[in-house]
Protein backbone atom coordinates (compact mmCIF):
# COMPACT_ATOMS: atom_id res chain seq x y z
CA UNK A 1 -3.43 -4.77 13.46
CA UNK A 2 -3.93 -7.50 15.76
CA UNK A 3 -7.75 -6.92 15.91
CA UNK A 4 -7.89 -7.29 11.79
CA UNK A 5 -4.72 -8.80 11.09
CA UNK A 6 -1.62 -7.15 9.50
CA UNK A 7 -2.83 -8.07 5.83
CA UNK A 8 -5.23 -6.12 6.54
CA UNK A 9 -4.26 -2.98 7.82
CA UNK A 10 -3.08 -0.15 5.31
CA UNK A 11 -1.56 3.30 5.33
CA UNK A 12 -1.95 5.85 2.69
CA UNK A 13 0.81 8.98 1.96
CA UNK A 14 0.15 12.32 0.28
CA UNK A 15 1.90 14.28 -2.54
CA UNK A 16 1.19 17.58 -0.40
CA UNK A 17 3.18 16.06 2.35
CA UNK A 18 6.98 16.18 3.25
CA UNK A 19 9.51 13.51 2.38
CA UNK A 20 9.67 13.03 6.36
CA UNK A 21 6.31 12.21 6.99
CA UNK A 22 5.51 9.93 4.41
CA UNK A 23 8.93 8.40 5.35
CA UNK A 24 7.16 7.66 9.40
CA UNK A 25 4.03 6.73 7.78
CA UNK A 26 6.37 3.69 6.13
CA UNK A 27 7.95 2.78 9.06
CA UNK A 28 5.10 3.00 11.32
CA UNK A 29 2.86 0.36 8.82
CA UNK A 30 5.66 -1.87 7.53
CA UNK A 31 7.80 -2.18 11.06
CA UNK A 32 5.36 -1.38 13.75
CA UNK A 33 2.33 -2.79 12.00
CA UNK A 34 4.08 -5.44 10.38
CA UNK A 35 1.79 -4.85 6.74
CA UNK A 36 2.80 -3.99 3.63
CA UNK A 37 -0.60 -2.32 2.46
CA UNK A 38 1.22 1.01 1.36
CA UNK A 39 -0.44 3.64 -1.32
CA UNK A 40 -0.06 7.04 -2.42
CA UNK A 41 -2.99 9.79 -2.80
CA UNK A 42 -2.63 13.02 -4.99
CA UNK A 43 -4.74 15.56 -7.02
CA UNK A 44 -5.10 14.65 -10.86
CA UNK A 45 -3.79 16.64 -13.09
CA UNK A 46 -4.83 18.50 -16.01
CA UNK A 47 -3.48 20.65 -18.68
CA UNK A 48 0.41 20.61 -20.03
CA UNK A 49 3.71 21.23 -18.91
CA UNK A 50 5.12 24.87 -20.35
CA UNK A 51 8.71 25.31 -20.15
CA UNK A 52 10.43 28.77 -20.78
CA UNK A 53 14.12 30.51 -21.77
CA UNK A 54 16.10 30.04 -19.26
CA UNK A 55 15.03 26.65 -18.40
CA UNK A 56 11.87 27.97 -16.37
CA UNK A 57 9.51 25.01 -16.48
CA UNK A 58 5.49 25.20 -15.10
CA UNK A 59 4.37 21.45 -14.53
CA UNK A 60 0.76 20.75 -15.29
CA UNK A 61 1.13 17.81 -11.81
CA UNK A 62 0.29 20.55 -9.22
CA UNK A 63 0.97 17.90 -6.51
CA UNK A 64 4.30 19.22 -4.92
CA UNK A 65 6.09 16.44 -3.59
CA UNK A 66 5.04 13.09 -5.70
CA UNK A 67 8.49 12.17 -6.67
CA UNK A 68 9.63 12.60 -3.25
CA UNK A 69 6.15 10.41 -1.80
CA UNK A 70 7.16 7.57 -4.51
CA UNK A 71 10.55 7.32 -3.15
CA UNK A 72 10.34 7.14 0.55
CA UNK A 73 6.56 5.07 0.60
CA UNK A 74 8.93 2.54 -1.65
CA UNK A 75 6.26 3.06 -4.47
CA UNK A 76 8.76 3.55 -7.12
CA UNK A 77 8.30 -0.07 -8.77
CA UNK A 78 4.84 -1.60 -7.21
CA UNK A 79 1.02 0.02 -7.85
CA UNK A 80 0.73 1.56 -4.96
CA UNK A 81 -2.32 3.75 -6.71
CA UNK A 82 -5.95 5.06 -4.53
CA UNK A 83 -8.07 3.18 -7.38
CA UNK A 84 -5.87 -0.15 -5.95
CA UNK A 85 -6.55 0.97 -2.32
CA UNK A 86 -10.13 0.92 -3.38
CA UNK A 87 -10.50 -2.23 -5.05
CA UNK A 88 -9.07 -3.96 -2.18
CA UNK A 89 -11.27 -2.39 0.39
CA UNK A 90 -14.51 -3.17 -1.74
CA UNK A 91 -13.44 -6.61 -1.44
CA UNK A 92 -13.16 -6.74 1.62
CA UNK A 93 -9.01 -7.15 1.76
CA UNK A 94 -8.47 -4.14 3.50
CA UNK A 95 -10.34 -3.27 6.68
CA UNK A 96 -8.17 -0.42 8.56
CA UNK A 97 -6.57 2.21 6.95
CA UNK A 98 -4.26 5.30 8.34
CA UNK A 99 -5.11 8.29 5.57
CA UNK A 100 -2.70 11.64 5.19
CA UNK A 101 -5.09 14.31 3.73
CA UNK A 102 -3.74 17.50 3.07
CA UNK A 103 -5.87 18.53 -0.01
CA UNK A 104 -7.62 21.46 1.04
CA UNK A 105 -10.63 21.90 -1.24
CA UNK A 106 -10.08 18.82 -2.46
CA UNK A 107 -13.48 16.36 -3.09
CA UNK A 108 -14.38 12.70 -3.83
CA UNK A 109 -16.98 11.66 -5.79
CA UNK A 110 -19.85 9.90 -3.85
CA UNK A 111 -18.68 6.25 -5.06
CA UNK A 112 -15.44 6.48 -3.53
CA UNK A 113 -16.80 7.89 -0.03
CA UNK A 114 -18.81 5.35 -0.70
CA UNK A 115 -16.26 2.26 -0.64
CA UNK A 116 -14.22 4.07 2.02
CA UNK A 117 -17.52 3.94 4.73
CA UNK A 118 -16.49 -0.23 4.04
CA UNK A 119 -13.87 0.21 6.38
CA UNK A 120 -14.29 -1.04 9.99
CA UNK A 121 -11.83 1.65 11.06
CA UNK A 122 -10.39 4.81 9.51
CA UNK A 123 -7.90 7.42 10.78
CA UNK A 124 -7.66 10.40 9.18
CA UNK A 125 -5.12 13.43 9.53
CA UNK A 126 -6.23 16.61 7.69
CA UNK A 127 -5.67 19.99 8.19
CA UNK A 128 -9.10 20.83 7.86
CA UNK A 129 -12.57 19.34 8.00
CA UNK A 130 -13.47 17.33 4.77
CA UNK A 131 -15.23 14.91 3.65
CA UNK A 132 -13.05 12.28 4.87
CA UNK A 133 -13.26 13.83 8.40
CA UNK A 134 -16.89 13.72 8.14
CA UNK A 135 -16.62 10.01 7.59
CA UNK A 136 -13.18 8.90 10.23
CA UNK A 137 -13.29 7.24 13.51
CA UNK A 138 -10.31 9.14 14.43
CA UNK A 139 -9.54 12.43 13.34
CA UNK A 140 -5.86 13.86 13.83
CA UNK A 141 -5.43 17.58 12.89
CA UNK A 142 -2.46 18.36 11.67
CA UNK A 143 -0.33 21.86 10.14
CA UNK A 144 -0.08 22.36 6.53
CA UNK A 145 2.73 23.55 4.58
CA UNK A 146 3.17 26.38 6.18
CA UNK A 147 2.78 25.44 9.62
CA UNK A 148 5.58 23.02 8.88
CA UNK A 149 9.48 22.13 8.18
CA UNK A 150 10.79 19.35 6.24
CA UNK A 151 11.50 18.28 2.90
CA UNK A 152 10.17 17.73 -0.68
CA UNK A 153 11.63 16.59 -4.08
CA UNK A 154 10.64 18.40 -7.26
CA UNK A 155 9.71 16.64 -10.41
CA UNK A 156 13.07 17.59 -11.29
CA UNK A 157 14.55 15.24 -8.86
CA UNK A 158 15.84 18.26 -6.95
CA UNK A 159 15.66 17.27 -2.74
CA UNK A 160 14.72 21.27 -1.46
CA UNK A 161 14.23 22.08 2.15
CA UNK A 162 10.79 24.28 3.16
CA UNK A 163 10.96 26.18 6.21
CA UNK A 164 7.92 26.95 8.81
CA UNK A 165 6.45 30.63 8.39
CA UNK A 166 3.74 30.54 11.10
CA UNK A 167 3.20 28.84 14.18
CA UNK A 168 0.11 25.74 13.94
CA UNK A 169 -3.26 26.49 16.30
CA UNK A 170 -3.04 25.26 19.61
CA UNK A 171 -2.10 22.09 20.38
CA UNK A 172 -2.01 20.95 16.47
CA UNK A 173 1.24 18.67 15.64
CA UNK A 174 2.69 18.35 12.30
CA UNK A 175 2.59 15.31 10.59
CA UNK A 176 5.97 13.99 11.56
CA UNK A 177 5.27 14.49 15.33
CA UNK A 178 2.02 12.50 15.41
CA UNK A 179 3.32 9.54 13.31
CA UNK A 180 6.76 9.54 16.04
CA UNK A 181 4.01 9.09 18.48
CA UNK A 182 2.34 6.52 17.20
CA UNK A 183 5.63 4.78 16.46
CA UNK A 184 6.85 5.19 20.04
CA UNK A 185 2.77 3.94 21.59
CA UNK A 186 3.89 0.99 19.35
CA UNK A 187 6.84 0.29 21.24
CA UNK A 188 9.55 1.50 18.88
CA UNK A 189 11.63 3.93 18.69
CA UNK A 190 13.55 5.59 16.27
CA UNK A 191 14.93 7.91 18.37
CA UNK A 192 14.13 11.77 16.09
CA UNK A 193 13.42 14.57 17.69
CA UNK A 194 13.12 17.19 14.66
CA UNK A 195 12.74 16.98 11.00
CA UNK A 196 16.44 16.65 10.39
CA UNK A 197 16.38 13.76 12.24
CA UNK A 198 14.22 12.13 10.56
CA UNK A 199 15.50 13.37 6.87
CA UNK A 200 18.80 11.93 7.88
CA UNK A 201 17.35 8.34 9.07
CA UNK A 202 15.66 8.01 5.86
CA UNK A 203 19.31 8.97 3.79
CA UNK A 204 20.14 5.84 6.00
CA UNK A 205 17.59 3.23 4.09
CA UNK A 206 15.99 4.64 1.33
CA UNK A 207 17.38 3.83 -2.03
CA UNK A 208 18.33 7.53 -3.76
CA UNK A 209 18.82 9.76 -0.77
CA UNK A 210 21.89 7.65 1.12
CA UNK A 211 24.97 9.47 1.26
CA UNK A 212 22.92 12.91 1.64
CA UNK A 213 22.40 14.76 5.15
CA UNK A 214 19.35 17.59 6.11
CA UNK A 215 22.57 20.06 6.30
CA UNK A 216 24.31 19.02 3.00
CA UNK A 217 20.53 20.65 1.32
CA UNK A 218 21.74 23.63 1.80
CA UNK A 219 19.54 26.63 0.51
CA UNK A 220 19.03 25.64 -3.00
CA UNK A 221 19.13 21.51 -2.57
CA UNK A 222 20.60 18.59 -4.08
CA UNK A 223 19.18 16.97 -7.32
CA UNK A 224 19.55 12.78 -7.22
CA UNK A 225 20.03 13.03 -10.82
């Protein structure tokens, strides 16, 4: 930030991942970076919703946790859209940017790598090699959903907990972890040292989730309503 100045420094969350570590991703570009430069990536959709008796709904927006990405980015009432993100890098606006990718199989089309390779510097965190890897300065792996706890919030509003079924490779962090890191190289703390922690700091700020806890989720969650 102080190399390209805070206006121009951004950070970009992902509808694949949890609540908690697009939450850090906030804090660690708006407090510790001191920008504002916040968007949101996720997989288009196609096709139509389908809802059956009984209520049983199938979405047609695959991405799992966009509702829950809006909300603790603060994206709820400001474009915080990739097409934006691009724009301002093609002109120049934005000249470091911190990317979540968790979109395995996922692909850009060559204009858009093409506008990203305008950066000066790119991190990227992925959970496998793509073509944003191909193209980073710094890549972070990370786990994917699997390899991970935390939280997400349905397009139902519904705040659900998912629960890690196997152990990440080697030294591999989830997102959360790397992002406390980075936060506490910055010189802040926020004193977390699990996923509850964190869930529970953001029920303390962000507008929707205060007055909940990691513990009052329970099995089946809470919906906001």
């Amino acid at each position: 930030a102080k190399e390209y100045g805070n206006n121009a420094v951004a950070g970009i969350g992902n509808s694949s991942a949890s609540n908690e570590e697009n939450f850090l991703l906030q804090y660690y570009i708006t407090k510790c970076l001191n920008s504002e430069n916040l968007f949101l990536y996720h997989i288009n959709s196609n096709g139509y919703s389908r809802e059956f008796k009984g209520g049983f709904r199938i979405e047609s927006d695959k991405n799992p946790n966009k509702e829950g990405a809006l909300l603790t980015l603060n994206l709820k009432d400001r474009d915080g859209s990739f097409d934006l993100l691009l724009e301002k890098i093609d002109k120049g606006e934005i000249k470091a940017l911190y990317f979540i990718h968790k979109n395995i199989g996922d692909a850009l089309d060559e204009d858009k790598v093409k506008v990203l390779q305008k950066l000066e510097f790119l991190v990227v965190e992925d959970v496998s090699e793509s073509y944003l890897t191909g193209i980073a300065d710094i890549v972070l792996p990370t786990t994917n959903f699997a390899e991970s706890d935390g939280t997400y919030i349905n397009s139902s509003r519904r705040v659900q907990r998912f629960f890690k079924a196997i152990d990440p490779p080697g030294l591999v962090k989830e997102g959360w972890e790397i992002l406390n890191m980075l936060i506490k190289k910055s010189g802040d703390d926020i004193n977390v040292s699990s996923p509850a922690d964190v869930f529970n700091r953001m029920c303390e700020s962000v507008e929707g989730l205060k007055g909940l806890s990691f513990y009052k989720l329970g099995d089946c969650g809470v919906n906001l309503g």
